[in-house]
N, C-alpha and C. Protein backbone atom coordinates (compact mmCIF):
# COMPACT_ATOMS: atom_id res chain seq x y z
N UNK A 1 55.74 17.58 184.31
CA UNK A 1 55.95 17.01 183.00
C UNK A 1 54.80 17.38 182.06
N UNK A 2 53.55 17.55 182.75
CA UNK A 2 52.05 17.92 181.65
C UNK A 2 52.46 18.91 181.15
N UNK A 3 52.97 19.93 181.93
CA UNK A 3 53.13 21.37 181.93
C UNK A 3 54.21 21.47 180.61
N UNK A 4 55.12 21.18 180.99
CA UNK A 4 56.05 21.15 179.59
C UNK A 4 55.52 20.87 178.23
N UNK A 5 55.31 19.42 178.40
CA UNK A 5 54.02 19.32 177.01
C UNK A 5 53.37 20.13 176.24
N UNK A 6 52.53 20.69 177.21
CA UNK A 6 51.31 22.35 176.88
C UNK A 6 52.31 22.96 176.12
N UNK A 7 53.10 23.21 176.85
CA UNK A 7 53.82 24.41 176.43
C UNK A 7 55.15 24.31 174.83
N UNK A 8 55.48 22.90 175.00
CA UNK A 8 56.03 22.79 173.65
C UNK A 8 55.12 22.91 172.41
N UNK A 9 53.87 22.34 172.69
CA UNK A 9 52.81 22.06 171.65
C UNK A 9 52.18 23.81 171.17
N UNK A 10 52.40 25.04 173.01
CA UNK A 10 52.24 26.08 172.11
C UNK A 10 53.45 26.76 171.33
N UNK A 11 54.59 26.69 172.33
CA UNK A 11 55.17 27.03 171.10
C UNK A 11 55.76 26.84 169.99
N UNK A 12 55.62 25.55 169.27
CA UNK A 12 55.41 25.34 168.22
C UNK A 12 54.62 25.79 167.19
N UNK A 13 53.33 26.31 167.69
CA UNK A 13 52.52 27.24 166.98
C UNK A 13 52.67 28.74 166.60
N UNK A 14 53.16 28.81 168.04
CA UNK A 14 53.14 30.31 168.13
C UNK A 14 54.07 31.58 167.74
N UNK A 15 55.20 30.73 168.40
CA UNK A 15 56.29 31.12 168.24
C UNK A 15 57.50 31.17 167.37
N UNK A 16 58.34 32.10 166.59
CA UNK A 16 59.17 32.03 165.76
C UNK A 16 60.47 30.77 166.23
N UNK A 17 61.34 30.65 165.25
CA UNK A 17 62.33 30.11 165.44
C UNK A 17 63.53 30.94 166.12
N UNK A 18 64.15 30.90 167.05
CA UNK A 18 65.03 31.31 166.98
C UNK A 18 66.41 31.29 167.68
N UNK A 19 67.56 31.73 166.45
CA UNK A 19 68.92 30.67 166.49
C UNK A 19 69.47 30.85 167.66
N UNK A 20 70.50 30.35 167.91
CA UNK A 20 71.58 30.56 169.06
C UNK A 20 72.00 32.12 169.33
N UNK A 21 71.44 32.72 170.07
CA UNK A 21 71.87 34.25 170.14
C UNK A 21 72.49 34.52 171.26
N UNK A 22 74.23 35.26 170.91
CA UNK A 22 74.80 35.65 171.59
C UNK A 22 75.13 36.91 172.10
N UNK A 23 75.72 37.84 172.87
CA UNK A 23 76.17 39.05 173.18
C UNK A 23 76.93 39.08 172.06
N UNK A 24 77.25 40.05 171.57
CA UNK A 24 78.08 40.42 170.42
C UNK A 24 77.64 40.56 169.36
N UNK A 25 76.38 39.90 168.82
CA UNK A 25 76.24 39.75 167.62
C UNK A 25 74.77 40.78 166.94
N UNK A 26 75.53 41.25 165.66
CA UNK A 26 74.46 42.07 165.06
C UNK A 26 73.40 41.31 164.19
N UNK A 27 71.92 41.65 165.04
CA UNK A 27 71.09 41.00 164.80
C UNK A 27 69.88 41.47 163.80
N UNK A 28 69.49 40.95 163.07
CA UNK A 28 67.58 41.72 162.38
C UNK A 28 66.87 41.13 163.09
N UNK A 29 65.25 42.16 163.31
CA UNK A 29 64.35 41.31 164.39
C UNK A 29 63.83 41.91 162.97
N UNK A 30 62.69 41.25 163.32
CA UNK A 30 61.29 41.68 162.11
C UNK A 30 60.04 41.51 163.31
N UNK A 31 59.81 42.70 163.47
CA UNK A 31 58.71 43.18 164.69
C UNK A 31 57.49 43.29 163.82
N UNK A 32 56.44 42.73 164.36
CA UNK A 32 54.75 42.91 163.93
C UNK A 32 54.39 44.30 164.45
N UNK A 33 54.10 45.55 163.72
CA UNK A 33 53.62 46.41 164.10
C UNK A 33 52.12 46.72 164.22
N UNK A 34 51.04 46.81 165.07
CA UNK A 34 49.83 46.72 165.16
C UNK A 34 49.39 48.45 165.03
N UNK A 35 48.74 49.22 163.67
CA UNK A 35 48.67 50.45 163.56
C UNK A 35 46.84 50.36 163.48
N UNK A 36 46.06 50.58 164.59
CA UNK A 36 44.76 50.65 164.02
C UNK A 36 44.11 48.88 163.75
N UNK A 37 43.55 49.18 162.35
CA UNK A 37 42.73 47.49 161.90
C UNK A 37 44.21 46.90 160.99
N UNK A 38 45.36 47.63 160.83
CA UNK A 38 46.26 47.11 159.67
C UNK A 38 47.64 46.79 160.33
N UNK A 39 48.43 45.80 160.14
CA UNK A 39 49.57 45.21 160.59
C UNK A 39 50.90 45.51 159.79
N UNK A 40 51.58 45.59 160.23
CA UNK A 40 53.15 45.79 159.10
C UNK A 40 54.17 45.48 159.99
N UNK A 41 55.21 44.88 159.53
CA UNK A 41 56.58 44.00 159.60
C UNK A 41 58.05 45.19 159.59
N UNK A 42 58.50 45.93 160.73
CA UNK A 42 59.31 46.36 160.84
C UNK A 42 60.50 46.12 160.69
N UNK A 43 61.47 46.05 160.18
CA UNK A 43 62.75 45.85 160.56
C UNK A 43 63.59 46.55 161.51
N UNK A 44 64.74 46.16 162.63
CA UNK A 44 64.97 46.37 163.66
C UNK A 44 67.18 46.15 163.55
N UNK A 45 67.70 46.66 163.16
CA UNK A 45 68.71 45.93 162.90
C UNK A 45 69.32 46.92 164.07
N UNK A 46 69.89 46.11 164.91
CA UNK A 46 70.90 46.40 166.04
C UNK A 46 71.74 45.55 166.60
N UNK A 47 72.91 45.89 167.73
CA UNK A 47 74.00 44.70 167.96
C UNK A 47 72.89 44.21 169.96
N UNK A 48 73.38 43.16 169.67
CA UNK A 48 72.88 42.36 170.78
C UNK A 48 73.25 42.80 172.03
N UNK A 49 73.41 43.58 173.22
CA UNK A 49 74.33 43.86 174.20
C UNK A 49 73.79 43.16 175.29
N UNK A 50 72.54 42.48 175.64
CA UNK A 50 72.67 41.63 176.79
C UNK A 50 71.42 40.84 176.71
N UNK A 51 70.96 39.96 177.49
CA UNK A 51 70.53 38.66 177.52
C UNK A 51 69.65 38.03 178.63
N UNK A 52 68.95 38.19 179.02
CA UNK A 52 68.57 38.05 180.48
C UNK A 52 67.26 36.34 180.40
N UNK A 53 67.13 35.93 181.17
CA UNK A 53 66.82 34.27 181.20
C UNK A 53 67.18 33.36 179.93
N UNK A 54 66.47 32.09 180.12
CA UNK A 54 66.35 31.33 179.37
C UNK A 54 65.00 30.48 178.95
N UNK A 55 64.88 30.02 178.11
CA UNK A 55 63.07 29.48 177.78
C UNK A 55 62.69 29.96 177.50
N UNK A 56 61.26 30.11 178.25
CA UNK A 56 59.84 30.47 177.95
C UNK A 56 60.18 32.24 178.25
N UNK A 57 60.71 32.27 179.22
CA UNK A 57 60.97 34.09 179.69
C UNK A 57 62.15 35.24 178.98
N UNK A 58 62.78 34.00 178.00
CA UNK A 58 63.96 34.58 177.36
C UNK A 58 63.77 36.25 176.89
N UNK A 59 64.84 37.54 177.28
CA UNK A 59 64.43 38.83 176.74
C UNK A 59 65.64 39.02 176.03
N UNK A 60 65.84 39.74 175.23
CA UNK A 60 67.43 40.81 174.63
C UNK A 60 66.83 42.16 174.84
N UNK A 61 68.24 42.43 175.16
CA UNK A 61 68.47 44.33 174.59
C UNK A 61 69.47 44.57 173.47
N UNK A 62 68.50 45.15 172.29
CA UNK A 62 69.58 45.43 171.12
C UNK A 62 69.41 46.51 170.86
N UNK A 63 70.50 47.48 170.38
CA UNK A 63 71.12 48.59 170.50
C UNK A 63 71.29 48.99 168.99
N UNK A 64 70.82 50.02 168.07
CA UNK A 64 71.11 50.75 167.30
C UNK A 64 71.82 51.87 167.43
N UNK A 65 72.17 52.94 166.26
CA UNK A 65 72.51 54.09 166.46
C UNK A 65 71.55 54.77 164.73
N UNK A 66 70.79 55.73 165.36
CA UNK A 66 70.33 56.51 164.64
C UNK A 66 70.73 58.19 164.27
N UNK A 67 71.56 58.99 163.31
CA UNK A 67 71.48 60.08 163.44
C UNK A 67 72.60 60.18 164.71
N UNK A 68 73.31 59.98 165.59
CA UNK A 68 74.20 59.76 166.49
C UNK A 68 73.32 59.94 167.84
N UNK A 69 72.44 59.28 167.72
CA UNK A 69 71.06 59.09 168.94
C UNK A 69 70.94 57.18 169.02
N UNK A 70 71.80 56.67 170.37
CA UNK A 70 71.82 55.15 170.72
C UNK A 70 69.83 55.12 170.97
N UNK A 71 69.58 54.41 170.59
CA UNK A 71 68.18 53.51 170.77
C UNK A 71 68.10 51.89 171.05
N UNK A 72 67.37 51.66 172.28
CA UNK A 72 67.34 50.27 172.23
C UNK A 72 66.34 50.03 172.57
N UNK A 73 66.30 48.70 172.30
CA UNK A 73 65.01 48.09 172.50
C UNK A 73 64.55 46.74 173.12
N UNK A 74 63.90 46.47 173.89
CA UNK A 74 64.06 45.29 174.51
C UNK A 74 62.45 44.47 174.49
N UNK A 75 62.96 42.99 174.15
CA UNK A 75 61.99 42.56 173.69
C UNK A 75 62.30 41.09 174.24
N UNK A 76 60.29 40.27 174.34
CA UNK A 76 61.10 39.12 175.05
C UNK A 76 60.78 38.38 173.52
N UNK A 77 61.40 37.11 173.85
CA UNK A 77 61.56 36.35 172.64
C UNK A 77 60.73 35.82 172.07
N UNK A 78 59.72 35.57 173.21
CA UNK A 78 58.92 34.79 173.23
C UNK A 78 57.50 35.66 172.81
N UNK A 79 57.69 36.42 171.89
CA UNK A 79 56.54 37.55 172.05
C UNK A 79 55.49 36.97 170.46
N UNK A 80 54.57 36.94 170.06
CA UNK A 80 54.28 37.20 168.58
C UNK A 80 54.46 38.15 167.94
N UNK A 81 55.02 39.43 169.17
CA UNK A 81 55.05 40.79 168.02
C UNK A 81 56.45 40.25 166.67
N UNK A 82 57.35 39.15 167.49
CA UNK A 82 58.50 39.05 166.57
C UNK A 82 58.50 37.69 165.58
N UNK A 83 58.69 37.79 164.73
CA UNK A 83 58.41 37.21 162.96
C UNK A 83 59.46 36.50 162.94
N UNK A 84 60.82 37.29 162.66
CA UNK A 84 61.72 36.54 162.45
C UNK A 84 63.50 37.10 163.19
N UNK A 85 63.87 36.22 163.80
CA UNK A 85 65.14 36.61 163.60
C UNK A 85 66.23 36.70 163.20
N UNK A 86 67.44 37.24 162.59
CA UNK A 86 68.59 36.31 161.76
C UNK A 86 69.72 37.15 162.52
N UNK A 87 70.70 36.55 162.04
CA UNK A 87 72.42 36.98 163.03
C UNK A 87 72.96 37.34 161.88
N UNK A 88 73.19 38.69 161.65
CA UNK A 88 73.87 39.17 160.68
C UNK A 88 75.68 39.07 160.97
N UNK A 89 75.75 39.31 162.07
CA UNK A 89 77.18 39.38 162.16
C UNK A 89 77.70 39.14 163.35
N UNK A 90 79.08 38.41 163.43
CA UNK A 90 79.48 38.16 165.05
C UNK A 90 80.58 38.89 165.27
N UNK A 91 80.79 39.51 166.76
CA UNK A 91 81.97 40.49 166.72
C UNK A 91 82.00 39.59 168.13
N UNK A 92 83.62 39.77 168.47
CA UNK A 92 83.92 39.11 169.68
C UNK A 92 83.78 40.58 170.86
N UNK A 93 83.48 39.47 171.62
CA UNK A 93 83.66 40.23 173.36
C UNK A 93 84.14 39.36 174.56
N UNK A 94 84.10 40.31 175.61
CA UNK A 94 84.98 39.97 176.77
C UNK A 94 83.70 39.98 178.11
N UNK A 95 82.58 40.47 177.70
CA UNK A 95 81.82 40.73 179.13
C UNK A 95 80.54 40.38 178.37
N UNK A 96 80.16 40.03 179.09
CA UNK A 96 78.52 39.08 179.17
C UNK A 96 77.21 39.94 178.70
N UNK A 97 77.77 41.27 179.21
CA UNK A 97 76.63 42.67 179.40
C UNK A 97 77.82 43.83 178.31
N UNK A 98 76.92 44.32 177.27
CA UNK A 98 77.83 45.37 176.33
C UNK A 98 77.89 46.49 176.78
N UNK A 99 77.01 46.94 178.37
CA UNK A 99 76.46 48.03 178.49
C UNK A 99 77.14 49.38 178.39
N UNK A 100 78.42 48.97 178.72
CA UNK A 100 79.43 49.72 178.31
C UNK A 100 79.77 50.30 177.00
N UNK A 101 79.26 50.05 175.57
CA UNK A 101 79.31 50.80 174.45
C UNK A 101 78.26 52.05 174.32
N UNK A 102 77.28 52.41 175.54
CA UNK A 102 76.22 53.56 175.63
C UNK A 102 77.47 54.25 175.41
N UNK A 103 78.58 54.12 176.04
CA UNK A 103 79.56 55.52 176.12
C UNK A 103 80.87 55.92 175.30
N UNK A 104 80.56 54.71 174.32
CA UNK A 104 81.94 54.51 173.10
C UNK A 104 80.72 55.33 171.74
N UNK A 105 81.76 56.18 171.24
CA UNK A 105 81.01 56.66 169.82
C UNK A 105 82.02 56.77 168.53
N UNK A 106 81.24 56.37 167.52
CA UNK A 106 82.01 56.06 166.31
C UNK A 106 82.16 54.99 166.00
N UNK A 107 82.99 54.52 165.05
CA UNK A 107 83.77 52.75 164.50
C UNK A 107 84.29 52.39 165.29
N UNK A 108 85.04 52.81 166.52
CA UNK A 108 85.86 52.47 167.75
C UNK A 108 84.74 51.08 168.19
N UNK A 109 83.73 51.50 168.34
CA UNK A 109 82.83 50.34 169.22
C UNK A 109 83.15 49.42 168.41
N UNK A 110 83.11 48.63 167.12
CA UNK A 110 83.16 47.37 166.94
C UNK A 110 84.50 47.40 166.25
N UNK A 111 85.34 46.88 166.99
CA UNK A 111 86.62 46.58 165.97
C UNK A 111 87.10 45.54 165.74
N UNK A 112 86.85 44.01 166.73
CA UNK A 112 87.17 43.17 165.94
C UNK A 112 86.29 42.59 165.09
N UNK A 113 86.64 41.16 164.85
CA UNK A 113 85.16 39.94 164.33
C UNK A 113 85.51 39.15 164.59
């Protein structure tokens, strides 16, 4: 029970807010970039494809497409590199893990909402 305590009290400090995040949904991260003595605020916009713990260890993998080159990136939640997050958009699915769109290309990948 101490232990919990500690740990709400840090992350309350430390840590961003962040909402209910599901598989499916296209997300913005705003990543702290550390270049040298100077800091800057990336934007990160990709769809959510999977999810791994809960709490303190919570991670995502979110998935862009650049130039027709998939990039992802995986990050835990719980990190300070990340500022803010928001849910731009929800698309429905059927499987828990998206991992399966590495191999769909074009508008085909998201077709409903």
């Amino acid at each position: 029970m101490f232990q919990t305590n500690i740990l709400k009290k840090y992350d309350s400090k430390h840590f961003c807010k962040v909402p209910n995040l599901k598989v499916g949904q296209m997300i913005l991260l705003d990543l702290r970039i550390q270049e040298g003595d100077k800091s800057r605020i990336q934007k990160f916009k990709g769809l959510l494809i999977s999810q791994k713990n809960t709490g303190y260890s919570q991670s995502i993998r979110v998935r862009k497409m650049v130039q027709k080159i998939g990039i992802e990136k995986i990050c835990c939640l719980n990190s300070r590199q990340i500022e803010n997050v928001q849910i731009v958009k929800q698309y429905s699915t059927k499987h828990a893990k998206m991992y399966y769109i590495r191999n769909i290309i074009g508008k085909s990948l998201l077709t409903k909402d």
